[in-house]
Protein backbone atom coordinates (compact mmCIF):
# COMPACT_ATOMS: atom_id res chain seq x y z
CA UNK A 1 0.00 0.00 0.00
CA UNK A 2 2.73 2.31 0.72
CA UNK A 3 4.32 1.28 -2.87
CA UNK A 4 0.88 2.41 -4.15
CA UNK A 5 0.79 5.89 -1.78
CA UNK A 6 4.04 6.72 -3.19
CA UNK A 7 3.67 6.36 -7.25
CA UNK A 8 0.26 7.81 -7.30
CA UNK A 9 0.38 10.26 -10.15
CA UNK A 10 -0.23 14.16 -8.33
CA UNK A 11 -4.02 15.04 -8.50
CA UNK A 12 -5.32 11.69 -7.93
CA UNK A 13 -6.80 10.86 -4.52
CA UNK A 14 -6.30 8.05 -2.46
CA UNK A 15 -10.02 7.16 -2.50
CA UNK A 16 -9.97 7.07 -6.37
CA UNK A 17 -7.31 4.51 -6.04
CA UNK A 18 -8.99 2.62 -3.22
CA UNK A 19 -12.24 2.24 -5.72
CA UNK A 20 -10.26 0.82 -8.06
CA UNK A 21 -7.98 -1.63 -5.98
CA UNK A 22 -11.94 -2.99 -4.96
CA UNK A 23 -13.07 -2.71 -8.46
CA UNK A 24 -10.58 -5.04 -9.47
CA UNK A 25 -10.90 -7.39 -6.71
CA UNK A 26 -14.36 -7.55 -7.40
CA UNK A 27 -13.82 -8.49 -10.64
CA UNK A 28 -11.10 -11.40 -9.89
CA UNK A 29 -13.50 -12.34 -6.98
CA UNK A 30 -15.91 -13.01 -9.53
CA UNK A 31 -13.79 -14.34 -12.71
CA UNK A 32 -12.93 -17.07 -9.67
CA UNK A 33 -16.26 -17.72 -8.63
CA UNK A 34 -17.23 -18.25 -12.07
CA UNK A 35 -14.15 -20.52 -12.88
CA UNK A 36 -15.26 -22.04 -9.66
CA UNK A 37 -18.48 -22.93 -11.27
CA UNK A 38 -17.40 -24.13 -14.46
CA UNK A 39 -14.95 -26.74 -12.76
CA UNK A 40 -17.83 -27.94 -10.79
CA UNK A 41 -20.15 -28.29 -14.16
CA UNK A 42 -17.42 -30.26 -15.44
CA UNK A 43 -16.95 -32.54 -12.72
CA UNK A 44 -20.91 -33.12 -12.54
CA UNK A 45 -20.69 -33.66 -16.56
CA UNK A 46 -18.29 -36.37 -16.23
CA UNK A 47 -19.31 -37.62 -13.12
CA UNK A 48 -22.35 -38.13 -15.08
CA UNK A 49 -20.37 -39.58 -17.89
CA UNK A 50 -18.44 -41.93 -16.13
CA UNK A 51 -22.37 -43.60 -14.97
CA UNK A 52 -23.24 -43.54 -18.00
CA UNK A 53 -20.21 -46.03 -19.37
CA UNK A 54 -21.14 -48.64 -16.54
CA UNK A 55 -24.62 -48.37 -17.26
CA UNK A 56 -23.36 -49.20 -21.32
CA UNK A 57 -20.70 -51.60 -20.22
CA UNK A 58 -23.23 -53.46 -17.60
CA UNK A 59 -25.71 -53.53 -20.94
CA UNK A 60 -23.05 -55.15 -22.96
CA UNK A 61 -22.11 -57.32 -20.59
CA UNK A 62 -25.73 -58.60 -20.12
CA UNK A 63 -26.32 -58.92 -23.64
CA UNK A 64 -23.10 -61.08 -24.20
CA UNK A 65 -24.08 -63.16 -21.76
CA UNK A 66 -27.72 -63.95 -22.91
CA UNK A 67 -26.26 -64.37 -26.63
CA UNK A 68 -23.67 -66.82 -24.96
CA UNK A 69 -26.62 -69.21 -23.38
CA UNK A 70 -27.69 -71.90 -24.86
CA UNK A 71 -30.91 -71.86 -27.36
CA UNK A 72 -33.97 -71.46 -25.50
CA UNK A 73 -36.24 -74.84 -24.78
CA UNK A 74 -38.20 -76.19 -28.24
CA UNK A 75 -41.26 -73.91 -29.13
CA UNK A 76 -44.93 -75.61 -28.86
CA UNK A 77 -47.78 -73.86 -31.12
CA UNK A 78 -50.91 -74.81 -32.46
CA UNK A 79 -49.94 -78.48 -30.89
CA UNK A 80 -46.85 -79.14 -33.23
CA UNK A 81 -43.42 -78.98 -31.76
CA UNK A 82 -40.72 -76.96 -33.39
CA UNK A 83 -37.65 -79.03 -32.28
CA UNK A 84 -33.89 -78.68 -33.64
CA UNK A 85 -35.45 -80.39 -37.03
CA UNK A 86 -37.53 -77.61 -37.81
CA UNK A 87 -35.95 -74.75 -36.45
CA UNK A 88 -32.84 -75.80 -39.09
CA UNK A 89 -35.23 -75.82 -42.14
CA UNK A 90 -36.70 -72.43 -40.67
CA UNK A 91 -32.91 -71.30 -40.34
CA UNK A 92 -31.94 -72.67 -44.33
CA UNK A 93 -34.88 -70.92 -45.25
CA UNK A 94 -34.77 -68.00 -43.72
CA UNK A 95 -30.80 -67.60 -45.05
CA UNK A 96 -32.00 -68.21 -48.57
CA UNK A 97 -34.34 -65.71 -48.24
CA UNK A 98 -31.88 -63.44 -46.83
CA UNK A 99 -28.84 -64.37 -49.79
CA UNK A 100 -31.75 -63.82 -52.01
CA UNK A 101 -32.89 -60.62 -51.18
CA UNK A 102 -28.93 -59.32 -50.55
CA UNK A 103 -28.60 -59.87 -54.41
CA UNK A 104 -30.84 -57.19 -54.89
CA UNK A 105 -29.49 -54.59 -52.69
CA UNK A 106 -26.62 -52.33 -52.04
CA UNK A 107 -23.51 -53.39 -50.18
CA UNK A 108 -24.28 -51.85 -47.07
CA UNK A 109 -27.74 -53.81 -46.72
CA UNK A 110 -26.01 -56.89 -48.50
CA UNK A 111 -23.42 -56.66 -45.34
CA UNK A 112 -26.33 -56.67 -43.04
CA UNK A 113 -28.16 -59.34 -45.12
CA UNK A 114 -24.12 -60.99 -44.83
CA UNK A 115 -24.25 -61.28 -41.04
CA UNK A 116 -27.85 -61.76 -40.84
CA UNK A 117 -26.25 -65.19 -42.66
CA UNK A 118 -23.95 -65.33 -40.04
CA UNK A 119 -26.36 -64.98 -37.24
CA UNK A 120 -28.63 -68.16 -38.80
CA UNK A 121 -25.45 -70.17 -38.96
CA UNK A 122 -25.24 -70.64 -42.48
């Protein structure tokens, strides 16, 4: 403060210079506040994110694991069983349908229509 009392320019007043050593402590009071704020929203954002990956890697998981069990039990309808016979001729079918219809699209679907293949085990 003394530093300050004794390079103040003649015919400014010590109040002047008071308002603005506050003026710019107000400011940097609030440029930290607001820093302040912004850390905080980005710790909530990835706080947030970091949820949101276990939620997706819990989902994954799951869904590996239910692809990874065996088939489910054979199917009864309308009194006729679907056993492993059937459900292979629903499978061939169902691929040939799928090879046949990938013939008559673009390569993007016909990679789809590809691992749809894939899928049925052909």
């Amino acid at each position: 403060r003394r530093e300050a009392e004794n390079t103040i320019p003649k015919g400014i007043n010590e109040s002047y210079v008071e308002e603005e050593e506050d003026h710019w402590r107000k400011r940097m009071e609030q440029r930290l506040l607001a820093q302040e704020d912004s850390v905080r929203d980005l710790h909530n954002r990835v706080g947030s994110l970091e949820e949101n990956v276990k939620k997706l890697d819990n989902e994954l998981s799951d869904a590996v694991s239910r692809l990874k069990k065996p088939s489910s039990p054979p199917v009864f309808q309308d009194d006729h069983f679907f056993g492993p016979e059937s459900t292979s001729f629903i499978r061939r079918n169902l691929s040939s349908s799928a090879a046949a219809a990938a013939s008559t699209l673009s390569s993007p679907f016909k990679k789809t229509a590809e691992d749809l293949d894939d899928f049925l085990g052909k």
